[in-house]
Protein backbone atom coordinates (compact mmCIF):
# COMPACT_ATOMS: atom_id res chain seq x y z
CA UNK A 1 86.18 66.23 91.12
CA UNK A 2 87.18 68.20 94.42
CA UNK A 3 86.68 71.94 94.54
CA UNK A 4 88.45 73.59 91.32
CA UNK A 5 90.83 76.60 93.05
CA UNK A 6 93.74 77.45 90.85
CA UNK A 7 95.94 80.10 90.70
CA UNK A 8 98.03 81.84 88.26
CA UNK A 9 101.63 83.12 89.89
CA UNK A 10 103.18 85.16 88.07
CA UNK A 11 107.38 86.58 89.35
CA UNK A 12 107.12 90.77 89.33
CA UNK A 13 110.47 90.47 86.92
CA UNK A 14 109.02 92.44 84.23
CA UNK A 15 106.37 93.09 81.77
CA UNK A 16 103.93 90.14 81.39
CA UNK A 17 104.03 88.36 78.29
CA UNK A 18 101.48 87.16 76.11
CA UNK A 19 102.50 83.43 77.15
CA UNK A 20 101.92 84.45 80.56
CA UNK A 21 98.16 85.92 79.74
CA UNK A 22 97.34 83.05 77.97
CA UNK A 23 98.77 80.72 81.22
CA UNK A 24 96.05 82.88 83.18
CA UNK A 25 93.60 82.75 80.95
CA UNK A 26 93.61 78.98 80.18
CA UNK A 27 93.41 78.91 84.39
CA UNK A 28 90.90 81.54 84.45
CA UNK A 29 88.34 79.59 81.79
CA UNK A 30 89.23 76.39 83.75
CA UNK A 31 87.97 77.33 87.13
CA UNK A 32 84.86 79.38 85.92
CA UNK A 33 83.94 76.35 83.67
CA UNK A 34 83.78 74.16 86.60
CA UNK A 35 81.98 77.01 89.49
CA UNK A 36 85.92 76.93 90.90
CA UNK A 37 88.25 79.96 91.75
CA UNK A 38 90.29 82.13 90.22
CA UNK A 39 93.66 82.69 92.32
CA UNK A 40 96.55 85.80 91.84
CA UNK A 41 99.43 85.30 93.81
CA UNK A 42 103.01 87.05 93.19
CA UNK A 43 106.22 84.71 93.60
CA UNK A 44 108.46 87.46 94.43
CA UNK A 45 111.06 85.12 96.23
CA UNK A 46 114.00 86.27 93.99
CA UNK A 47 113.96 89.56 95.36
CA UNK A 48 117.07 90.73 93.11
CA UNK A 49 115.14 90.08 89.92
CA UNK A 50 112.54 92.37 91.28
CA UNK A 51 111.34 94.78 88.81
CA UNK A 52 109.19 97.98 89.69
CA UNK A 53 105.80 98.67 88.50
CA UNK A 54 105.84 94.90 87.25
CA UNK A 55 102.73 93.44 89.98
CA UNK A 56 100.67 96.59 88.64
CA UNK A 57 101.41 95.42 85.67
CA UNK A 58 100.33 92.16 86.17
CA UNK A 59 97.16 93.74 87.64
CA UNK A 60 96.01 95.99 84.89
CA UNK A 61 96.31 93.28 81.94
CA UNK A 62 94.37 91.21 83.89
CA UNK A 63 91.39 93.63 84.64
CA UNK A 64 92.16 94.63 81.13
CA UNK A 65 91.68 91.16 79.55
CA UNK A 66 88.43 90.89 81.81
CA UNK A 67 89.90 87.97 84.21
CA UNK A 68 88.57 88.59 87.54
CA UNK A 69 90.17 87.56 90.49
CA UNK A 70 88.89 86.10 93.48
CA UNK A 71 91.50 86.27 95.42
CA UNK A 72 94.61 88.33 95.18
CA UNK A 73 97.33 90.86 97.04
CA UNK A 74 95.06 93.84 97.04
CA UNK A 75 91.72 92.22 97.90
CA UNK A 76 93.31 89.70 100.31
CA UNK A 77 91.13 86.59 100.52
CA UNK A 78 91.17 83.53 103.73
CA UNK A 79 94.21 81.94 102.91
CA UNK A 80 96.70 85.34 102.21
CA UNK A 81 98.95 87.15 102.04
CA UNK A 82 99.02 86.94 98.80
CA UNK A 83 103.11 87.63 97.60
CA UNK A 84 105.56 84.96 98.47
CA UNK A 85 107.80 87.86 100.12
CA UNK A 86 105.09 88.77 102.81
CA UNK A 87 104.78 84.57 103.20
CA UNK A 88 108.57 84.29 104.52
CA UNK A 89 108.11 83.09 108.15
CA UNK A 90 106.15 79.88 107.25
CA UNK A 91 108.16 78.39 105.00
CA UNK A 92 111.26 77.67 107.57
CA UNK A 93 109.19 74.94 109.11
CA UNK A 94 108.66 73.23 106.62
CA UNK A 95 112.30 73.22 105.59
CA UNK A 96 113.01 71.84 109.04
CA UNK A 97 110.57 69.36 108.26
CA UNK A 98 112.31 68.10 105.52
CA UNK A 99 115.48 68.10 107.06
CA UNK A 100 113.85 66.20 110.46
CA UNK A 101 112.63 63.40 107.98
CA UNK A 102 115.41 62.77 105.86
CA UNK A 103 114.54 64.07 102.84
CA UNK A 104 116.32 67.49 102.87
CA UNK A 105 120.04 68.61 104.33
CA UNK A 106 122.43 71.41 104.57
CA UNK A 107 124.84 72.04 102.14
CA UNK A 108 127.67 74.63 102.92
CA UNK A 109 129.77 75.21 99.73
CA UNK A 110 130.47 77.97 98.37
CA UNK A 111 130.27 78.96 94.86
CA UNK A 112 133.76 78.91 94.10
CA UNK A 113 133.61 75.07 95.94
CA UNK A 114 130.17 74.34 93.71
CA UNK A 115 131.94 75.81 89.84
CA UNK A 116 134.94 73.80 90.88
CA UNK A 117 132.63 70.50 90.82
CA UNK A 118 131.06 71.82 88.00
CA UNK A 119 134.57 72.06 86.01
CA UNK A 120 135.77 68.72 87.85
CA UNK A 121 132.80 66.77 86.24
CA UNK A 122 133.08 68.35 82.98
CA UNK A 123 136.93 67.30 82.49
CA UNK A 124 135.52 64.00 83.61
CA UNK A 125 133.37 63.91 80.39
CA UNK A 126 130.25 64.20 82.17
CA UNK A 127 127.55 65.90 80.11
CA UNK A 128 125.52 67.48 82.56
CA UNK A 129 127.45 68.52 85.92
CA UNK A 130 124.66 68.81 88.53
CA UNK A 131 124.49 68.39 92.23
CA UNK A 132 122.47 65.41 92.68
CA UNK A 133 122.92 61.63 94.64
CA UNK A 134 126.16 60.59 92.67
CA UNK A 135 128.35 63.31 94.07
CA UNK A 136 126.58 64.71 96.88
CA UNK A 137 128.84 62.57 98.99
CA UNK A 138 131.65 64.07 98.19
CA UNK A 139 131.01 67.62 98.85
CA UNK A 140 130.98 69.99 101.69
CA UNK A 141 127.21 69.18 103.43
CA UNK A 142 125.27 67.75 106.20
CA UNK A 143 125.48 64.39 105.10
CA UNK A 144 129.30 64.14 104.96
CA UNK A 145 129.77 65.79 108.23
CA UNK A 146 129.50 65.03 111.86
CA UNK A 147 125.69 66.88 113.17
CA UNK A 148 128.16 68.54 116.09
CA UNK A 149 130.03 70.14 113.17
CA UNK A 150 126.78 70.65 111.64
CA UNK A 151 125.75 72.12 114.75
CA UNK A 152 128.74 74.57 114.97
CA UNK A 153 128.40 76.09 111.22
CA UNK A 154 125.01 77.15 111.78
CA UNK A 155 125.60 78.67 115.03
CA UNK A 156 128.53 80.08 113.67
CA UNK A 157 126.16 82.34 111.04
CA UNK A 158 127.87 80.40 108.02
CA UNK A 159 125.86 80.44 104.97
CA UNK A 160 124.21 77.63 103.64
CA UNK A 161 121.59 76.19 101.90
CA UNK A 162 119.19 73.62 102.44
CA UNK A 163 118.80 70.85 99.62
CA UNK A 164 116.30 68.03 98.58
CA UNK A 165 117.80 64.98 99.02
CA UNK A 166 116.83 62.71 95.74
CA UNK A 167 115.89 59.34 96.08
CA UNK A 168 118.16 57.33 93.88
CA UNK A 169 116.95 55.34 90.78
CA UNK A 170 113.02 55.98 91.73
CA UNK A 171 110.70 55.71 89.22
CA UNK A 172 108.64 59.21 89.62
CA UNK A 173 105.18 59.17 87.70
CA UNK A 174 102.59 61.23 87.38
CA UNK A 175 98.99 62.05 85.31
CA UNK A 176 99.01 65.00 83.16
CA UNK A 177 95.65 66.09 82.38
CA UNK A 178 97.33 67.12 78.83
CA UNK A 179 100.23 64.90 78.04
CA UNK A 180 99.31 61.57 80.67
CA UNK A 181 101.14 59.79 82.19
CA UNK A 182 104.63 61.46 82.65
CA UNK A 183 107.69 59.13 84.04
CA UNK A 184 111.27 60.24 84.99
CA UNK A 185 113.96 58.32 86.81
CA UNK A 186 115.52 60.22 89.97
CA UNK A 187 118.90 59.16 88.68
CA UNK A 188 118.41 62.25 85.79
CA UNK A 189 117.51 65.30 88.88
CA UNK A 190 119.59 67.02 90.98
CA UNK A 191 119.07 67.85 94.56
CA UNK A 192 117.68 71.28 93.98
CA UNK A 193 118.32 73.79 96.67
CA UNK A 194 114.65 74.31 98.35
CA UNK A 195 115.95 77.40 101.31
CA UNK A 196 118.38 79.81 101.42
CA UNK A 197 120.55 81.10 104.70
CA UNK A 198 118.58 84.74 104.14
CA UNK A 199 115.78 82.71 105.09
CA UNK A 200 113.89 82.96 101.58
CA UNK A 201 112.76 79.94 100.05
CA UNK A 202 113.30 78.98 96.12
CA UNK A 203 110.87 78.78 93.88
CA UNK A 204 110.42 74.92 94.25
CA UNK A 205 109.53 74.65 97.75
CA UNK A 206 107.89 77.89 97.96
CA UNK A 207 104.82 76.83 95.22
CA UNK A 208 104.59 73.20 96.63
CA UNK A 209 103.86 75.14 100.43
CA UNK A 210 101.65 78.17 98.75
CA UNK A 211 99.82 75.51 96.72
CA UNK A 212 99.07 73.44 99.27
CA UNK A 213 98.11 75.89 102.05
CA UNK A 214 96.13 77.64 99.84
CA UNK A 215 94.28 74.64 98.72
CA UNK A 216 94.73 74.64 94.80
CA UNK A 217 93.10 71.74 93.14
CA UNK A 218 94.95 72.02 89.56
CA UNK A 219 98.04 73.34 88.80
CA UNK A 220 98.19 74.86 84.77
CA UNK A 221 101.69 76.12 83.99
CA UNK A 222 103.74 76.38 81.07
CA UNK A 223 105.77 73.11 79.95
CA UNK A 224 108.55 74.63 80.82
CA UNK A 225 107.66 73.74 84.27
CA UNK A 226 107.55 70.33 83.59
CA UNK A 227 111.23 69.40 84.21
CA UNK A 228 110.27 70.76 87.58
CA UNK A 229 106.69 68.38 88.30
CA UNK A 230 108.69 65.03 89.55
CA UNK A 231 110.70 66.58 92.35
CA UNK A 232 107.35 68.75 93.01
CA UNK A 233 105.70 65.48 92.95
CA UNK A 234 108.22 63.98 95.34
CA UNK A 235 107.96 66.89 98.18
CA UNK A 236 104.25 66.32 98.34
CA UNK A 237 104.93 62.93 99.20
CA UNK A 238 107.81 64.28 101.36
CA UNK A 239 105.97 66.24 103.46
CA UNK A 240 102.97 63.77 104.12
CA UNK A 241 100.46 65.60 101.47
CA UNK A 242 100.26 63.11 98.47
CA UNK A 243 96.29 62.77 99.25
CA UNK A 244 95.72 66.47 98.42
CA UNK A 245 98.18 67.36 95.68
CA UNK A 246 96.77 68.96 93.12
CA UNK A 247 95.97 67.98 89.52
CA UNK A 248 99.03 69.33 86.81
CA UNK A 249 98.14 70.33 83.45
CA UNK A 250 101.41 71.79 81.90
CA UNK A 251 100.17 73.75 78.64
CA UNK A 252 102.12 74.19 74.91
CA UNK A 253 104.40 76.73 74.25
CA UNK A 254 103.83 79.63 71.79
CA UNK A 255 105.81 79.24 68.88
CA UNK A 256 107.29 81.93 66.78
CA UNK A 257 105.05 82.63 63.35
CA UNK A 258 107.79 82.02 61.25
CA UNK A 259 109.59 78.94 62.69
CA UNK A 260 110.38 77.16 65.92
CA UNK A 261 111.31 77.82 69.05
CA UNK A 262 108.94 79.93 71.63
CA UNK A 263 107.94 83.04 71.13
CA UNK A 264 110.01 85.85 72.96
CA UNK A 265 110.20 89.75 73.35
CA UNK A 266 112.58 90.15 70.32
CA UNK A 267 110.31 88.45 67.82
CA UNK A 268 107.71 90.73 68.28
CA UNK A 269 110.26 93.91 67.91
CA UNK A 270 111.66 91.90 64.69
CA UNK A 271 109.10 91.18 63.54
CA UNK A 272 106.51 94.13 64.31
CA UNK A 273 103.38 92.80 66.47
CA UNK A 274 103.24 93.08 70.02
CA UNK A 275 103.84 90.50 72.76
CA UNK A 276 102.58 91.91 75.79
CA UNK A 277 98.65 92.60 76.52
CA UNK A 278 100.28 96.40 77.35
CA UNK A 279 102.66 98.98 76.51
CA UNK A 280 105.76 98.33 79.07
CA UNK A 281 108.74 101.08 79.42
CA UNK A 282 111.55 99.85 81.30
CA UNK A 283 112.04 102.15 84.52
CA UNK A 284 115.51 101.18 84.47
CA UNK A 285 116.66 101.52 80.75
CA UNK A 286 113.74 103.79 79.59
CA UNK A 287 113.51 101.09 76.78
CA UNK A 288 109.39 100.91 75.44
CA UNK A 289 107.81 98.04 74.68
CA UNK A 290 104.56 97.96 72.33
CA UNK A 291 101.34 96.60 73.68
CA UNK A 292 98.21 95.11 72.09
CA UNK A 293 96.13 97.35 74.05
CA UNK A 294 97.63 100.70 72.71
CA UNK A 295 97.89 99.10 69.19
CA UNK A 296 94.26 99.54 68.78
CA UNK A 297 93.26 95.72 69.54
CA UNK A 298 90.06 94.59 71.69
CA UNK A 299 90.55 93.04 74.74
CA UNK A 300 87.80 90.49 73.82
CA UNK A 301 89.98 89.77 70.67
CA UNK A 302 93.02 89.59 72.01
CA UNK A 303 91.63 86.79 74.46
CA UNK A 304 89.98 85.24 71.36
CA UNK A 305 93.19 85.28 69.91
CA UNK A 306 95.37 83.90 72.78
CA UNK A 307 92.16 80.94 73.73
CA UNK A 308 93.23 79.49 70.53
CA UNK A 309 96.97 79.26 70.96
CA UNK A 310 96.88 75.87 71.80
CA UNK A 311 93.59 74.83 72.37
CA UNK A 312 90.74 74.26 70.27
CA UNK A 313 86.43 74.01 70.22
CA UNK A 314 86.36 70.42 68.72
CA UNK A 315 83.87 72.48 66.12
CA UNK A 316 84.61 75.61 63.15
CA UNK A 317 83.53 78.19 65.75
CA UNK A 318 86.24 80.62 65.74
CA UNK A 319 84.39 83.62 67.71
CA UNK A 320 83.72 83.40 71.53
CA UNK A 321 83.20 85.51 73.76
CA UNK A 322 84.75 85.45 77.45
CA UNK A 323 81.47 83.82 78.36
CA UNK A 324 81.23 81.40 75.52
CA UNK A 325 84.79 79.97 75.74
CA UNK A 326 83.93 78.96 79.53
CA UNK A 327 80.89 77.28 78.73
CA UNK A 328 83.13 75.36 76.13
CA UNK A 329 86.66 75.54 77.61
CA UNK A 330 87.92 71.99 78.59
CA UNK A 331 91.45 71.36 79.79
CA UNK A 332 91.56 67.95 77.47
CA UNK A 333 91.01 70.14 74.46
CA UNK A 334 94.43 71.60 74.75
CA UNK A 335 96.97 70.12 72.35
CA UNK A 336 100.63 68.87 73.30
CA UNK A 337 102.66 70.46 70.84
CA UNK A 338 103.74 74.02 70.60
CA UNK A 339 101.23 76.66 68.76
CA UNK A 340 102.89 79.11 66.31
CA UNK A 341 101.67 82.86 66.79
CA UNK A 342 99.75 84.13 63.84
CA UNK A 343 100.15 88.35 63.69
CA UNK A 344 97.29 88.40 60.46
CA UNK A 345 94.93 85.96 62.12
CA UNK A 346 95.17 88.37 65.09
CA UNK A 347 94.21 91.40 63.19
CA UNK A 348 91.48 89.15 61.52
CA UNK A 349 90.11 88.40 65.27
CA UNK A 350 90.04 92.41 66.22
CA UNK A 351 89.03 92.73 62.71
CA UNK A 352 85.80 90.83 63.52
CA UNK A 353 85.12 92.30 66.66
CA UNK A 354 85.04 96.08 65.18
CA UNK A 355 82.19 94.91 62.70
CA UNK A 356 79.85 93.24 65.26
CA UNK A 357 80.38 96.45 67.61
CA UNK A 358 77.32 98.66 67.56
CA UNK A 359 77.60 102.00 65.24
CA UNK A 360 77.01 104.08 68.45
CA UNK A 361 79.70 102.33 70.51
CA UNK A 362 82.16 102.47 67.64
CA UNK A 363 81.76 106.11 67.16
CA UNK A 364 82.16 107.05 71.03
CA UNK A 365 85.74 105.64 70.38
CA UNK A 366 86.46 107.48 67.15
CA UNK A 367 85.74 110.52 68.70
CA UNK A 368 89.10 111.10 70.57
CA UNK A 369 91.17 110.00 67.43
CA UNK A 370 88.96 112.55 65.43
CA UNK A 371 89.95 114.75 67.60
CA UNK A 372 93.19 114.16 67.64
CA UNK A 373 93.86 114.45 63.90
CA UNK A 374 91.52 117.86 64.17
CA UNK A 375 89.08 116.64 61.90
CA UNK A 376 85.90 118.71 62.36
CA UNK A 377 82.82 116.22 62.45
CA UNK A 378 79.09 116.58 63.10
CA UNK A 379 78.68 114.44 65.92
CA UNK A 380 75.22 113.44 64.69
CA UNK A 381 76.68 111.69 61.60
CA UNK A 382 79.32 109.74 63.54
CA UNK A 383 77.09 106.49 63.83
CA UNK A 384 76.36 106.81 59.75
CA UNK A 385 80.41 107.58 59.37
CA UNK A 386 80.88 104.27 61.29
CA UNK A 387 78.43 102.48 59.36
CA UNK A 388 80.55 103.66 56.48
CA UNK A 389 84.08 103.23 57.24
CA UNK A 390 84.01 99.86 59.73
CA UNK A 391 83.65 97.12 57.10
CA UNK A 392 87.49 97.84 55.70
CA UNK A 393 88.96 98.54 58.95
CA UNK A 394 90.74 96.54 61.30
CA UNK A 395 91.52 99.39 64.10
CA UNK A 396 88.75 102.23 65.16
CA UNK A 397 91.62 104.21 64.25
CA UNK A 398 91.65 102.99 60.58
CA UNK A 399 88.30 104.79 59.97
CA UNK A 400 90.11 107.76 59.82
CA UNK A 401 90.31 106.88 56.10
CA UNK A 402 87.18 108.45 55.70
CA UNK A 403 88.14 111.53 56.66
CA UNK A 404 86.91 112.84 53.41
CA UNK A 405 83.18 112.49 54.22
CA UNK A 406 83.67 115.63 56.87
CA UNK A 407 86.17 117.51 54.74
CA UNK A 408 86.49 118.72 50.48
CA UNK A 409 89.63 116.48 49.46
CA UNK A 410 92.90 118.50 48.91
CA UNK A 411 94.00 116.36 46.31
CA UNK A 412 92.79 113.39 43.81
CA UNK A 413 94.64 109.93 42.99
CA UNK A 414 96.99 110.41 40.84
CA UNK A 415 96.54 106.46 39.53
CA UNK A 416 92.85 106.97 38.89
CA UNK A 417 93.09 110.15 37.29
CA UNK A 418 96.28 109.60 34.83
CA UNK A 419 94.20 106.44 34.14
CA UNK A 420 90.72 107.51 33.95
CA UNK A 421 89.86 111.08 32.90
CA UNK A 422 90.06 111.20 29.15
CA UNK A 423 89.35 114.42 26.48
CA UNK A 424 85.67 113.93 27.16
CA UNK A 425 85.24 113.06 30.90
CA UNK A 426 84.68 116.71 31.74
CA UNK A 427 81.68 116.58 29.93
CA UNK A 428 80.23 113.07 31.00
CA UNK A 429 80.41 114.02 34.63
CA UNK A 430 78.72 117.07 34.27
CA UNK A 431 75.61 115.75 32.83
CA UNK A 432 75.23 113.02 35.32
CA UNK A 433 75.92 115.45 37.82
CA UNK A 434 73.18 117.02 36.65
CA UNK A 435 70.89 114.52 36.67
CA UNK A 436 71.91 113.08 40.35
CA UNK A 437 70.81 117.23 41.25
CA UNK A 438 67.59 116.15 39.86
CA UNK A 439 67.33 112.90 41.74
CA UNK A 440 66.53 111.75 45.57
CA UNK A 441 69.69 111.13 47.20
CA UNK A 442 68.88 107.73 48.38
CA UNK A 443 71.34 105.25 47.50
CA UNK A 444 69.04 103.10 45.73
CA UNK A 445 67.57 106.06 43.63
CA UNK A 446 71.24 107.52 42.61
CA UNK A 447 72.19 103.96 41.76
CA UNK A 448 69.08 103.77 39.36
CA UNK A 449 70.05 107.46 37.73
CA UNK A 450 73.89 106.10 36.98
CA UNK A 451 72.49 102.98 35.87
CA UNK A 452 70.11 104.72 33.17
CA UNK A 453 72.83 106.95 32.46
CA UNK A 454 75.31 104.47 31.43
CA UNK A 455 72.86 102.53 29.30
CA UNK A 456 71.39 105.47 27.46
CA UNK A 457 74.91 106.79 26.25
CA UNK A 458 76.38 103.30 25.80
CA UNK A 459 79.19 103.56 28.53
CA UNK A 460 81.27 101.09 30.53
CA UNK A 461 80.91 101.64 34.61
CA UNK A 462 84.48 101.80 34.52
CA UNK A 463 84.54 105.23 32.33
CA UNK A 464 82.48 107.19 35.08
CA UNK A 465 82.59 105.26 38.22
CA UNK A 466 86.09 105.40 39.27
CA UNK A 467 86.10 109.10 38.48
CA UNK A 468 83.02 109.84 40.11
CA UNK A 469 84.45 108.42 43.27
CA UNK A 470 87.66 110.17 42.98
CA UNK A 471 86.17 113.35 42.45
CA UNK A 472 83.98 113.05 45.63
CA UNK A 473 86.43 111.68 48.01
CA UNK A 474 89.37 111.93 46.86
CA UNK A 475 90.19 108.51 46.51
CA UNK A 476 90.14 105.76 44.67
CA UNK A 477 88.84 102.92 46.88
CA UNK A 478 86.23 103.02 49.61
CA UNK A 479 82.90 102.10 50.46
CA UNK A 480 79.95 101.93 47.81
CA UNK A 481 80.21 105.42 46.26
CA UNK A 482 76.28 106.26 46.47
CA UNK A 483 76.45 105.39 50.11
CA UNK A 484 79.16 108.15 50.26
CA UNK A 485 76.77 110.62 48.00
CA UNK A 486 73.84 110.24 50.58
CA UNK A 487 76.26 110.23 53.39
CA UNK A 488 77.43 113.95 51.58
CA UNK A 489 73.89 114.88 50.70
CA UNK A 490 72.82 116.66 47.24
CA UNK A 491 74.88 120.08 48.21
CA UNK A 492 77.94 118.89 48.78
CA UNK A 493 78.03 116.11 46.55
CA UNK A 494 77.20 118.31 43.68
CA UNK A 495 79.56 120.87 44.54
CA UNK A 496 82.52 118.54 44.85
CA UNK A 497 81.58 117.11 41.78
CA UNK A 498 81.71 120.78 39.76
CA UNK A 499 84.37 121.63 41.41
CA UNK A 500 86.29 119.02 40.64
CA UNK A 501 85.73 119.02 36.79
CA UNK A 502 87.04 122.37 36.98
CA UNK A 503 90.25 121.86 39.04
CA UNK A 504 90.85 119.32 36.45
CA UNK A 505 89.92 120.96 33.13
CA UNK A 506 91.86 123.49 34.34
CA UNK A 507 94.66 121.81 34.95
């Protein structure tokens, strides 16, 4: 295999979506898998569906995600600059170079001349009106006209632009490292407009130069690219480069979770999960888009996540880290058909991720939600809080729930208590209160005293437990409730149990 160099080329049009992360990432594991490179460039070409703040955008989700360029606008690198727009004055020559071979020519219609066509060929019955070698002849371009009139127009300053000219009836195939061999007949592509008169190239011929001058080994796109690949295909050979075209791998689309088609912007604010890596707000319409980041998701899981949309290990390993899935990424491990987006199996990944976190790093990022909901905490007991709360919780954020552990609970479940506490419940928790005041309070010790308790006065767990747990925290689910009495210690825990037989005899 040549040197791996691949690049990921995102258009500044907007925030970045999740099937755009995943394109980078799947590029990303690729070249680090095989000692390659890791290429940003920004295909800003279409200047008028420029967006700002959209390339820092694309910056910070990468460095976010952990996907480290090697090259890129803002470090430069040998073969920059590193936006199509700064690129502009090499791609003329290669335009002319199409042109001087045969394989390109000016077209001047306008667009009232082109939608006339258009509407000509649909009256005609024809199902998909397109520029291409069956009517190309008959329109207003280089080919029909004489080069001195040619000549003239372009001196003249009349706009044109400057067109592949199809081969017809050629049989264009290619490899794809995912799908293989891919065939299509020139007869179905149109002669796609490659330069414009303001001297900006499209899209098309654009990559094929940047890809090639750059020296990329493997292109990995979307498949919606891959109507594009033939004529791409076809200007390599076009331009004398067929030896050193890169490799295409065109990747499966994200599907929506609850049917098909891919997944777009308005499923995720339908349906209530994010689909970009971070929170976007429209300069323009002020509208705010939700991201995973400020959700409360791990960047490592929301890679984890994204790594298997579409591809898969070959074993049942579901967790990898960054470093793990490139020592097991492979390109041929990525499936042809679309993946559907699964919102619960990504809060099962970040789920995963908060439990294997150490105690110490989970409670550094408690701290500012803590804060934030002006809970008063002993800052020493945050790691033993964690320890606690991060086996039911999904976000750090959810850990919250335990909020009772630093503060007396204002009020008791109503469920538990309408349920529970009976004409004699007063008295049952006040003698094994008094008891657990003349016990250790290690878990394993207050478990032993309930245990006894129960036996000696013939009582179901479900007669003191639930109420015992209510009466301490407030609520009636959490983590094992003598964890919760150590957590408390024998002062508090006592008191909150008197207290709350009183509140409740009282009441």
């Amino acid at each position: 295999m040549r040197d791996v160099k691949v690049r990921f080329a995102p258009s500044p049009t907007g925030a970045l979506h999740m099937g755009g992360v995943r394109t980078a990432l799947f590029n990303y594991l690729f070249a680090k898998a095989n000692n390659g490179q890791f290429i940003l460039r920004i295909e800003d070409t279409d200047q008028t569906r420029f967006v700002p703040g959209a390339e820092d955008y694309i910056k910070e989700a990468l460095e976010w995600t952990g996907m480290h360029t090697d090259e890129d606008p803002w470090k430069g690198g040998e073969f920059g600059p590193y936006r199509q727009s700064e690129r502009k004055p090499m791609y003329r020559q290669y335009a002319d170079q199409l042109i001087e071979s045969g394989h390109a020519y000016y077209a001047f219609d306008t667009s009232e001349e082109l939608e006339e066509m258009r509407e000509r060929l649909k009256r005609a019955k024809v199902p998909n009106p397109q520029y291409n070698a069956a009517i190309r002849m008959t329109m207003k371009n280089s080919l029909t006209m004489s080069s001195d009139e040619v000549k003239t127009r372009l001196e003249a300053g009349e706009p044109y632009t400057i067109r592949v000219k199809m081969p017809r009836n050629e049989e264009v195939r290619f490899q794809d490292i995912i799908r293989g061999w891919v065939q299509v007949n020139t007869s179905s592509l149109d002669d796609k407009v490659l330069f414009k008169s303001d001297g900006m190239p499209t899209y098309h011929l654009a990559n094929i130069v940047d890809d090639y001058t750059m020296k990329i080994s493997h292109v990995i796109r979307g498949e919606e690219w891959l109507p594009s690949a033939p004529l791409h295909v076809l200007l390599y050979r076009f331009l004398g480069w067929e030896e050193e075209r890169p490799e295409f791998a065109h990747l499966p689309l994200i599907l929506r979770p609850d049917g098909n088609g891919k997944l777009s912007k308005r499923d995720g604010d339908r349906l209530g999960f994010p689909v970009f890596p971070l929170e976007w707000k429209d300069q323009t319409t002020g509208e705010v888009s939700s991201g995973y980041r400020e959700k409360g998701f791990f960047p490592e899981a929301f890679v984890n996540m994204l790594a298997f949309l579409g591809w898969n290990p070959g074993t049942e390993q579901e967790l990898f880290s960054m470093e793990g899935l490139i020592d097991t990424f492979k390109l041929e491990r990525v499936g042809k058909s679309g993946s559907k987006f699964d919102a619960d199996k990504t809060r099962w990944y970040n789920q995963q991720y908060l439990r294997s976190k150490p105690n110490t790093e989970l409670a550094e990022l408690l701290i500012p939600h803590l804060d934030a909901a002006s809970i008063v905490y002993e800052k020493d007991k945050l790691s033993s809080y964690v320890d606690l709360m991060k086996e039911r919780a999904v976000f750090v954020e959810d850990m919250l729930e335990g909020r009772y552990l630093f503060e007396k609970p204002s009020s008791y479940d109503e469920k538990t208590i309408s349920k529970k506490w009976k004409e004699g419940s007063g008295a049952i928790i006040s003698e094994i209160t008094t008891r657990f005041e003349e016990s250790s309070f290690e878990p394993q010790a207050l478990n032993d005293v309930f245990s006894s308790f129960l036996q000696e006065k013939e009582l179901g767990m479900g007669a003191v437990l639930p109420l015992l747990r209510v009466l301490l925290s407030g609520k009636g689910a959490g983590p094992s409730l003598f964890d919760i009495m150590a957590f408390l210690g024998k002062e508090e825990s006592v008191s909150r149990l008197r207290g709350g037989i009183q509140s409740l005899t009282n009441g």
